[in-house]
Protein backbone atom coordinates (compact mmCIF):
# COMPACT_ATOMS: atom_id res chain seq x y z
CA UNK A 1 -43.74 58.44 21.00
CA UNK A 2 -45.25 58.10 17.75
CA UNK A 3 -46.88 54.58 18.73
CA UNK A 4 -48.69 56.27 21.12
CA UNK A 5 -49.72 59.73 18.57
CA UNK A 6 -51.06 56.58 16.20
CA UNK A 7 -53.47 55.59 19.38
CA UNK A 8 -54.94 58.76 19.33
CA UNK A 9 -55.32 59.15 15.43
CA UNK A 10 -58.82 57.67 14.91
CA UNK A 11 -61.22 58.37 12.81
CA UNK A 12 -63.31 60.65 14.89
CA UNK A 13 -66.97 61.71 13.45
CA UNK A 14 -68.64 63.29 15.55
CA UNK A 15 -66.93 66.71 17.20
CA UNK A 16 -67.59 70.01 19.05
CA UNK A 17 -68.94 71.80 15.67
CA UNK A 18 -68.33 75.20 18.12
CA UNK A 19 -64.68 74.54 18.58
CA UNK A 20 -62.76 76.97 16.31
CA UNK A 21 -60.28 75.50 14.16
CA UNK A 22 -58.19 78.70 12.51
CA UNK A 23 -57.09 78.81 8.93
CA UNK A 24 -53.67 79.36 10.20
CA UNK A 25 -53.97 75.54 11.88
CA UNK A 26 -55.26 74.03 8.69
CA UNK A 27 -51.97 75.98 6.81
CA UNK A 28 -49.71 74.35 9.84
CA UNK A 29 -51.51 70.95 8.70
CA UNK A 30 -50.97 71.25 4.94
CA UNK A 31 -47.55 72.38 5.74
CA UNK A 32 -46.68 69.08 7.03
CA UNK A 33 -48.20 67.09 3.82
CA UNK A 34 -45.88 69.57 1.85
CA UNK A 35 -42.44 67.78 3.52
CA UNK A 36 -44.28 64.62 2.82
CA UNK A 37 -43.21 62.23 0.23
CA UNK A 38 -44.36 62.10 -3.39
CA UNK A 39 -44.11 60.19 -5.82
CA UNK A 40 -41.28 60.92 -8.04
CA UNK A 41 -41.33 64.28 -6.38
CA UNK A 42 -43.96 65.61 -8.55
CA UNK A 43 -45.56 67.10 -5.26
CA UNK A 44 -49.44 67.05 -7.66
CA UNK A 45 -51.57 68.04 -4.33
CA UNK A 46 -53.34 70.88 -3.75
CA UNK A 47 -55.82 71.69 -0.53
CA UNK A 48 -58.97 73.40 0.01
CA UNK A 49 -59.21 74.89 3.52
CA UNK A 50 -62.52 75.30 4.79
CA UNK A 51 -62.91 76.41 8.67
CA UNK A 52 -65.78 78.73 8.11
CA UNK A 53 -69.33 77.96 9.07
CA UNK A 54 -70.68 78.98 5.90
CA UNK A 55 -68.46 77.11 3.91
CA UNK A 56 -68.38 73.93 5.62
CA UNK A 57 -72.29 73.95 5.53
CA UNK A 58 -71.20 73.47 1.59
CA UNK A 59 -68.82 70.70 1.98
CA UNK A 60 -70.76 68.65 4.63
CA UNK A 61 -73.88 67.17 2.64
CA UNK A 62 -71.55 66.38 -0.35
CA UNK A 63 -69.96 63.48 2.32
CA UNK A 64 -70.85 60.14 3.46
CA UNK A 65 -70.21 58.71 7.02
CA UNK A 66 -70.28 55.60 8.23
CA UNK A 67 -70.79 53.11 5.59
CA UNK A 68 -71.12 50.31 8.86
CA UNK A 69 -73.43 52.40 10.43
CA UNK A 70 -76.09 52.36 8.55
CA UNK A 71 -79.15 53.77 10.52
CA UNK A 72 -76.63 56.62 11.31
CA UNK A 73 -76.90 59.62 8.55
CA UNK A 74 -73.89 61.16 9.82
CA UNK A 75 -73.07 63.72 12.62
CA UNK A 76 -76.17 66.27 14.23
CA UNK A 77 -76.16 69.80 14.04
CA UNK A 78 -73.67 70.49 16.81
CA UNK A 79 -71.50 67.23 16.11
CA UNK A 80 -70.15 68.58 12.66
CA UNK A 81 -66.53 68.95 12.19
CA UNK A 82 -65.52 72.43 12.35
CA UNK A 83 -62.96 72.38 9.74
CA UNK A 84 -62.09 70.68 6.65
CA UNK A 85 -59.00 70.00 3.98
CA UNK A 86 -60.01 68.55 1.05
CA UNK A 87 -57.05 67.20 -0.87
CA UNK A 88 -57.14 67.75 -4.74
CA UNK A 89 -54.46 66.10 -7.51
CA UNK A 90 -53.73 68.63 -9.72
CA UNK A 91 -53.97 66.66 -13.41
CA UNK A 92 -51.89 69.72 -15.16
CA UNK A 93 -48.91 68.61 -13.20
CA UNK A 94 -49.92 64.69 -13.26
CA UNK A 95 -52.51 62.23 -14.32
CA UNK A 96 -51.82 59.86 -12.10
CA UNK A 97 -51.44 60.35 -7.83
CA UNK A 98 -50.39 57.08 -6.56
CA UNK A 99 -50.37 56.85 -2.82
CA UNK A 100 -49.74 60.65 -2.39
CA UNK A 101 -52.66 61.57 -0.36
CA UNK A 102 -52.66 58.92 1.49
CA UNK A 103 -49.21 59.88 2.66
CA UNK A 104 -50.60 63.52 3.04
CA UNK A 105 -53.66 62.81 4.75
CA UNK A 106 -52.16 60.52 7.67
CA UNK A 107 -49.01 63.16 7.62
CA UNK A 108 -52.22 66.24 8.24
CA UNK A 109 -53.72 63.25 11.05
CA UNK A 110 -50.98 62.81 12.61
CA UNK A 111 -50.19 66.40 12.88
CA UNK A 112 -54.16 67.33 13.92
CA UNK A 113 -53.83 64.57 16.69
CA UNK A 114 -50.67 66.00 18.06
CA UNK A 115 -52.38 69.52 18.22
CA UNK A 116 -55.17 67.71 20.56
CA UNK A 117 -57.34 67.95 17.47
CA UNK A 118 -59.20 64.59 15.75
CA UNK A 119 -60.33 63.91 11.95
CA UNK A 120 -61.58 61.82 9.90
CA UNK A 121 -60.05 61.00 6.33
CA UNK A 122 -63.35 60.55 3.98
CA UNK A 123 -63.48 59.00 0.50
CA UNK A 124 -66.92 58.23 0.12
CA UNK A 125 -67.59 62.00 -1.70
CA UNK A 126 -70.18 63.12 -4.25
CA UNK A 127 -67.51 64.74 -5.81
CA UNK A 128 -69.64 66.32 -8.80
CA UNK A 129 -71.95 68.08 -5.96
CA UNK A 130 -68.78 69.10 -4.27
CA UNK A 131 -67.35 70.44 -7.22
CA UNK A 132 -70.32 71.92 -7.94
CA UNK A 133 -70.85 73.58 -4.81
CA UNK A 134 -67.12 74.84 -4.52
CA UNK A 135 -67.12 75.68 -7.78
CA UNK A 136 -63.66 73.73 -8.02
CA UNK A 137 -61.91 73.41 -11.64
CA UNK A 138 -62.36 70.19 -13.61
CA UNK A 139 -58.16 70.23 -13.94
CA UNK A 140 -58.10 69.13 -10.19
CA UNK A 141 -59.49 65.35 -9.43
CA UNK A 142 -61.10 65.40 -5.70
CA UNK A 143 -59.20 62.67 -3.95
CA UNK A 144 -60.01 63.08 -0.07
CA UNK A 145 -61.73 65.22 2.17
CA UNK A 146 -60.68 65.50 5.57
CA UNK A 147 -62.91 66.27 8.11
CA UNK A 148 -61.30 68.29 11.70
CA UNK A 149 -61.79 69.03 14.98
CA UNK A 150 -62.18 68.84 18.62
CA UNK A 151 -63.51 65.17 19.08
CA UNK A 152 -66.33 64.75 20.73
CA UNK A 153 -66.75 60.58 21.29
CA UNK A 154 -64.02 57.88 22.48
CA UNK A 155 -62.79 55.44 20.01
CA UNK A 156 -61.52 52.16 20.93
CA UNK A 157 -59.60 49.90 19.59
CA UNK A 158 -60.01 46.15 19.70
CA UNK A 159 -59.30 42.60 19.00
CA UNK A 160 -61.37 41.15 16.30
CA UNK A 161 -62.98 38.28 17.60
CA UNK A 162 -63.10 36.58 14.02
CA UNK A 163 -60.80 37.27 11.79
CA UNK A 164 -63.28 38.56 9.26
CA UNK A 165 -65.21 40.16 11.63
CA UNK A 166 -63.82 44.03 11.15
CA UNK A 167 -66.99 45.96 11.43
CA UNK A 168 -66.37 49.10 13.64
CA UNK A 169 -69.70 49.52 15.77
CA UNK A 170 -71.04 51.61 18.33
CA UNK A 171 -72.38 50.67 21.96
CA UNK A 172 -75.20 51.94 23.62
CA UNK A 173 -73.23 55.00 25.43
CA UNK A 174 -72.04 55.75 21.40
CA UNK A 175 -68.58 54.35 22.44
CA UNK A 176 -67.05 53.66 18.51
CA UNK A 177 -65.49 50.12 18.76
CA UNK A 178 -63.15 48.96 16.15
CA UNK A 179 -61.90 46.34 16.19
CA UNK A 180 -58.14 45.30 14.48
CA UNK A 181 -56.82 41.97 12.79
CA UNK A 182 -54.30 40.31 14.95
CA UNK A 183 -50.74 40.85 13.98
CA UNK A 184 -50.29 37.52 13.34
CA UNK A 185 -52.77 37.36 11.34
CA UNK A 186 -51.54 40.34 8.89
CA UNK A 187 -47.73 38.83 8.29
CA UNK A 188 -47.42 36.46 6.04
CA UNK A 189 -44.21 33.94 6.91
């Protein structure tokens, strides 16, 4: 059921950094953002696949984790992901993305969470170091970066107990707790 794959699709940030995530996987992934919608069918995305340890040692400083968390500099040396996509908008085909890798990133989620994997869909990006450090061409804007695979904590969902009160946290056993608006509370009559 595809209530139940949503569940499971949490952002995950801490994983087994020694679980091997193949290139192939991360081409199954993309492959699924490719039947994705797009805006006007201009289909603008392109992806960097990164599931080597060298390379993701390049792509992991240039990321920020847990903007909640803030005594928490991001996942340990054995707790990194062990794969990444980064999603790209390609400005020679459009200036403009919309929504598209939005749609592509929960479409490569989705997909990840299906194949027992878990990610983590980052935006906060020092894109000029990443750039810099992938040596990536100034005609593609870096959008997203998603970070894969084998989780290593529990998430949980929750009730908000206030309304405002949507800070995800962490317990003493580094259970993630996040807690969710009531529906009720989201539609608007």
């Amino acid at each position: 059921m595809i209530k139940d794959l949503i569940l499971k699709n949490r952002s995950y940030r801490r994983f087994y950094e020694d679980f091997t995530v193949e290139k192939k996987t991360l081409k199954e992934l993309v492959d699924f953002a490719r039947l994705s919608a797009s805006a006007a069918n201009l289909q603008p995305l392109k992806y960097i696949l990164s599931c080597e340890p060298g390379r993701n040692a390049l792509v992991f400083p240039e990321l920020k984790w847990a903007g909640y968390l803030k005594d928490w500099p991001g996942p340990r040396e054995g707790e990194r992901p062990s794969a990444y996509i980064i999603i790209l908008g390609d400005t020679k085909i459009s200036k403009s993305f919309g929504c598209d890798h939005g749609i592509a990133a929960q479409s490569i989620l989705l997909a990840a969470t299906e194949k027992g994997l878990g990610g983590c869909m980052i935006g906060s990006i020092d894109r000029k170091g990443l750039r810099k450090s992938l040596q990536i061409r100034s005609s593609y804007e870096i959008l997203l970066v998603l970070a894969l695979g084998k989780p290593k904590e529990k998430v949980v969902i929750e009730a908000s107990r206030d309304n405002n009160d949507i800070k995800y946290w962490r317990d003493e056993g580094q259970k993630h707790h996040v807690p969710k608006r009531k529906l009720d509370d989201i539609i608007i009559n």
